[in-house]
Protein backbone atom coordinates (compact mmCIF):
# COMPACT_ATOMS: atom_id res chain seq x y z
CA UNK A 1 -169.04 -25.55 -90.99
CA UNK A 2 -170.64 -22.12 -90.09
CA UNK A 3 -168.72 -19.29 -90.59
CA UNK A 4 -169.16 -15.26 -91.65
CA UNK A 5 -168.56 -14.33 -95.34
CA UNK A 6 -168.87 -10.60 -96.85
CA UNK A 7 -169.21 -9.11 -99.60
CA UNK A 8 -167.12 -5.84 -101.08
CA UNK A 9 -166.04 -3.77 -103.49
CA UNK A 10 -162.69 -5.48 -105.07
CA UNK A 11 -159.60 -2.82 -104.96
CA UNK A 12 -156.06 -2.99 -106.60
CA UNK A 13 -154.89 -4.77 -103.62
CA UNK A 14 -157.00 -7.58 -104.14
CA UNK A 15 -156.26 -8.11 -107.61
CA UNK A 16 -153.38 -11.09 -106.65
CA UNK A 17 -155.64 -12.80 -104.67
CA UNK A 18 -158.45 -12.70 -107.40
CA UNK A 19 -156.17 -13.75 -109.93
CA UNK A 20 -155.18 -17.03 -107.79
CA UNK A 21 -158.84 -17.82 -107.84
CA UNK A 22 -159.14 -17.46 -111.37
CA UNK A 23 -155.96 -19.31 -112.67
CA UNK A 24 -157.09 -22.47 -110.01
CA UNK A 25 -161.10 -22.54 -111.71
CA UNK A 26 -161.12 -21.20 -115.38
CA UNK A 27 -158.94 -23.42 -118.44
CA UNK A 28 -158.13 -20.25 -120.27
CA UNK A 29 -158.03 -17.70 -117.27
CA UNK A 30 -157.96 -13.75 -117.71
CA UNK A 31 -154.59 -12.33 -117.38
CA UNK A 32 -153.07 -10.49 -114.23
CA UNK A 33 -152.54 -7.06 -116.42
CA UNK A 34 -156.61 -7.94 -117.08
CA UNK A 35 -157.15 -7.52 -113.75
CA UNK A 36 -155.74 -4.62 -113.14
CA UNK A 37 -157.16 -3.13 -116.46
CA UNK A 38 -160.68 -3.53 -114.53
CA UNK A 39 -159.70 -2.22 -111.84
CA UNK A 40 -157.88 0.88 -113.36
CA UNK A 41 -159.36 1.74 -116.68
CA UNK A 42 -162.45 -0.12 -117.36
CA UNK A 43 -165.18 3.00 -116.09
CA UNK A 44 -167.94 0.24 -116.78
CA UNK A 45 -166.27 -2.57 -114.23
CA UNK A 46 -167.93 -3.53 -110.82
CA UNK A 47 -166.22 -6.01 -109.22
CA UNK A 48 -167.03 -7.85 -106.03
CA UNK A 49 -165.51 -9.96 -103.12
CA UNK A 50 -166.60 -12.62 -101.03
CA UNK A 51 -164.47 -12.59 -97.45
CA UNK A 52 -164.31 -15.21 -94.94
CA UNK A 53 -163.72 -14.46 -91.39
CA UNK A 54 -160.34 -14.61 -91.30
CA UNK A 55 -160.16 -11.69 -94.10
CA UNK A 56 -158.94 -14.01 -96.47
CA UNK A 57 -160.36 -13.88 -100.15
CA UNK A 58 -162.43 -16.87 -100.89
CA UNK A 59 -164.42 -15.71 -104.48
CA UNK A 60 -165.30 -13.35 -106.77
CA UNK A 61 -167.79 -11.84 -109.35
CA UNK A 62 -167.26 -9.04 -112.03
CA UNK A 63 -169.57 -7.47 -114.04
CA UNK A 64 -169.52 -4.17 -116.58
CA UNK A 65 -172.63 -2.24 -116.37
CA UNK A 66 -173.30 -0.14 -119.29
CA UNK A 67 -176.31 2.33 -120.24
CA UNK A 68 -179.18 0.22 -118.71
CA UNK A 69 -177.60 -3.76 -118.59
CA UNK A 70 -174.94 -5.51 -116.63
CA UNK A 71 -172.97 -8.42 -117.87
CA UNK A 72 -171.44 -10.93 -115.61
CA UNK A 73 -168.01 -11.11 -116.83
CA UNK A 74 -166.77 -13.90 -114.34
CA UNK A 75 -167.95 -16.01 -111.04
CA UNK A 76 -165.44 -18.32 -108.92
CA UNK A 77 -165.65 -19.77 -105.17
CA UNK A 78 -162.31 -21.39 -104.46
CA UNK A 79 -162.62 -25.31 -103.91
CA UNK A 80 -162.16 -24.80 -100.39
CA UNK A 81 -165.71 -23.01 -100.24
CA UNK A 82 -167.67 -24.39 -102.61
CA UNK A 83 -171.07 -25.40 -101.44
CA UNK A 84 -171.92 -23.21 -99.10
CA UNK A 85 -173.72 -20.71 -100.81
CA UNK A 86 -171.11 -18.15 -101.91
CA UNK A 87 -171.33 -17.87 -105.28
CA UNK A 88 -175.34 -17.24 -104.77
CA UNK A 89 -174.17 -14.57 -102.14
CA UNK A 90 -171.73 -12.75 -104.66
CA UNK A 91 -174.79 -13.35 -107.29
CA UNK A 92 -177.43 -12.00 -105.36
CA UNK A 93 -175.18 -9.09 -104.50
CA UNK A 94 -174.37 -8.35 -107.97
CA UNK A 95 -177.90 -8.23 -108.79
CA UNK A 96 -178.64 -5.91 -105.81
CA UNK A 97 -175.90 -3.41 -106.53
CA UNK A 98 -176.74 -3.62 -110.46
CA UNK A 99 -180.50 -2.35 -109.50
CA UNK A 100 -178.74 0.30 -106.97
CA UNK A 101 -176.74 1.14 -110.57
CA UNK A 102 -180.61 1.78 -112.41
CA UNK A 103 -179.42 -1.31 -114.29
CA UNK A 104 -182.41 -2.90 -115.77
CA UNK A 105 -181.06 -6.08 -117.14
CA UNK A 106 -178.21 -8.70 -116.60
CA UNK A 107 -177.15 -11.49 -118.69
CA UNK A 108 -174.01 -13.70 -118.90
CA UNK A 109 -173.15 -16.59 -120.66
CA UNK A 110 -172.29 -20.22 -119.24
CA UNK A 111 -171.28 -23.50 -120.32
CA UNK A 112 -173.73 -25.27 -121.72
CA UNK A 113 -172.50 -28.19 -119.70
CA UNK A 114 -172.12 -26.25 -116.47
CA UNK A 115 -175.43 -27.05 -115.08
CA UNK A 116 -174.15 -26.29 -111.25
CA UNK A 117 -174.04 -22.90 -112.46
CA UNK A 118 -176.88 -23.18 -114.28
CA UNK A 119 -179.04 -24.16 -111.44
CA UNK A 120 -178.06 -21.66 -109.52
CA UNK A 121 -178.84 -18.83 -112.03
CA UNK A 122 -182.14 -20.33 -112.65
CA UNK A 123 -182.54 -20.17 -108.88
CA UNK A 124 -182.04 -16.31 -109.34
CA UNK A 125 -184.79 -16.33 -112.04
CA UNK A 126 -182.27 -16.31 -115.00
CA UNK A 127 -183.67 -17.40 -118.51
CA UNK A 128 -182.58 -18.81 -121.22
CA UNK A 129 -181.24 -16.85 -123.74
CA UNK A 130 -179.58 -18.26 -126.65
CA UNK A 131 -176.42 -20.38 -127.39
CA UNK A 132 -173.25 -18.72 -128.58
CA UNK A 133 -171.37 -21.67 -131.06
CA UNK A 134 -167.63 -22.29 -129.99
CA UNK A 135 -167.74 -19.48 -127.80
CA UNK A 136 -165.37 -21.03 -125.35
CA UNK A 137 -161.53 -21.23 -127.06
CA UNK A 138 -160.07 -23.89 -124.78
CA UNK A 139 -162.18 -26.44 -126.31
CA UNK A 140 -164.90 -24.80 -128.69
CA UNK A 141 -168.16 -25.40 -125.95
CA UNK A 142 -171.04 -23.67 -126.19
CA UNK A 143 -172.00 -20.74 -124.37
CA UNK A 144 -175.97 -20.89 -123.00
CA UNK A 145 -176.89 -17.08 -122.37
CA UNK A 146 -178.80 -16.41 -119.73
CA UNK A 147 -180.64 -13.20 -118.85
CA UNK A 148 -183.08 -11.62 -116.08
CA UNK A 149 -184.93 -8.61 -115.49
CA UNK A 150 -183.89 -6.61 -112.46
């Protein structure tokens, strides 16, 4: 199944939409109000949509950029397009608009069990960074941190 995704800048209007995709993929989601915190008050937040065709929201990717690094804050594809290359798309864009930023650094952490994810940030030349203990509260995971030069 070929069809056309972009990528944007989120606004306030997408924020319901985002949230949807975040309450269906993460165990202890952000909060609507969170959302809108980003999108309203956080100067640091860049956050970025992936559309399909039929202008309907189908992921998402957030980062804060801050002096000279970016941190991912959060990545999600809906189940309905996984696997076909989205979440490398709103990745890769990230990355691109981070270096646009003079960002010279990004990091974010992962589960250390998540190795879908993982693969895919190694893919993007992410290293290895560290392990944050417990650092995930619905069940006390690890975090792996993962970093790359941009």
């Amino acid at each position: 199944m070929s069809s056309k995704v972009t990528y944007r800048k989120m606004t306030s209007d997408d924020v319901e939409a985002v949230y949807a995709i975040e309450l269906a993929t993460f165990p202890t989601p952000w909060t609507l109000d969170s959302f809108y915190y980003e999108m309203h008050e956080n100067q640091y937040a860049y956050y970025l949509i992936a559309v399909d065709e039929n202008e309907s929201i189908i992921g998402f990717c957030g980062m804060w950029m801050v002096i000279d690094a970016a941190q991912i804050t959060n990545v999600a594809v809906t189940d309905a397009a996984r696997g076909r290359g989205i979440g490398e798309g709103l990745m890769r864009e990230a990355m691109r608009i981070a270096r646009e930023h003079a960002m010279d650094v990004m990091s974010l952490e992962v589960r250390v069990t998540n190795s879908v994810a993982q693969n895919l940030y190694r893919k993007l030349a992410f290293q290895d960074g560290g392990i944050r203990k417990g650092y995930y509260t619905d069940n006390g995971e690890d975090a792996l941190v993962m970093w790359v030069n941009l």
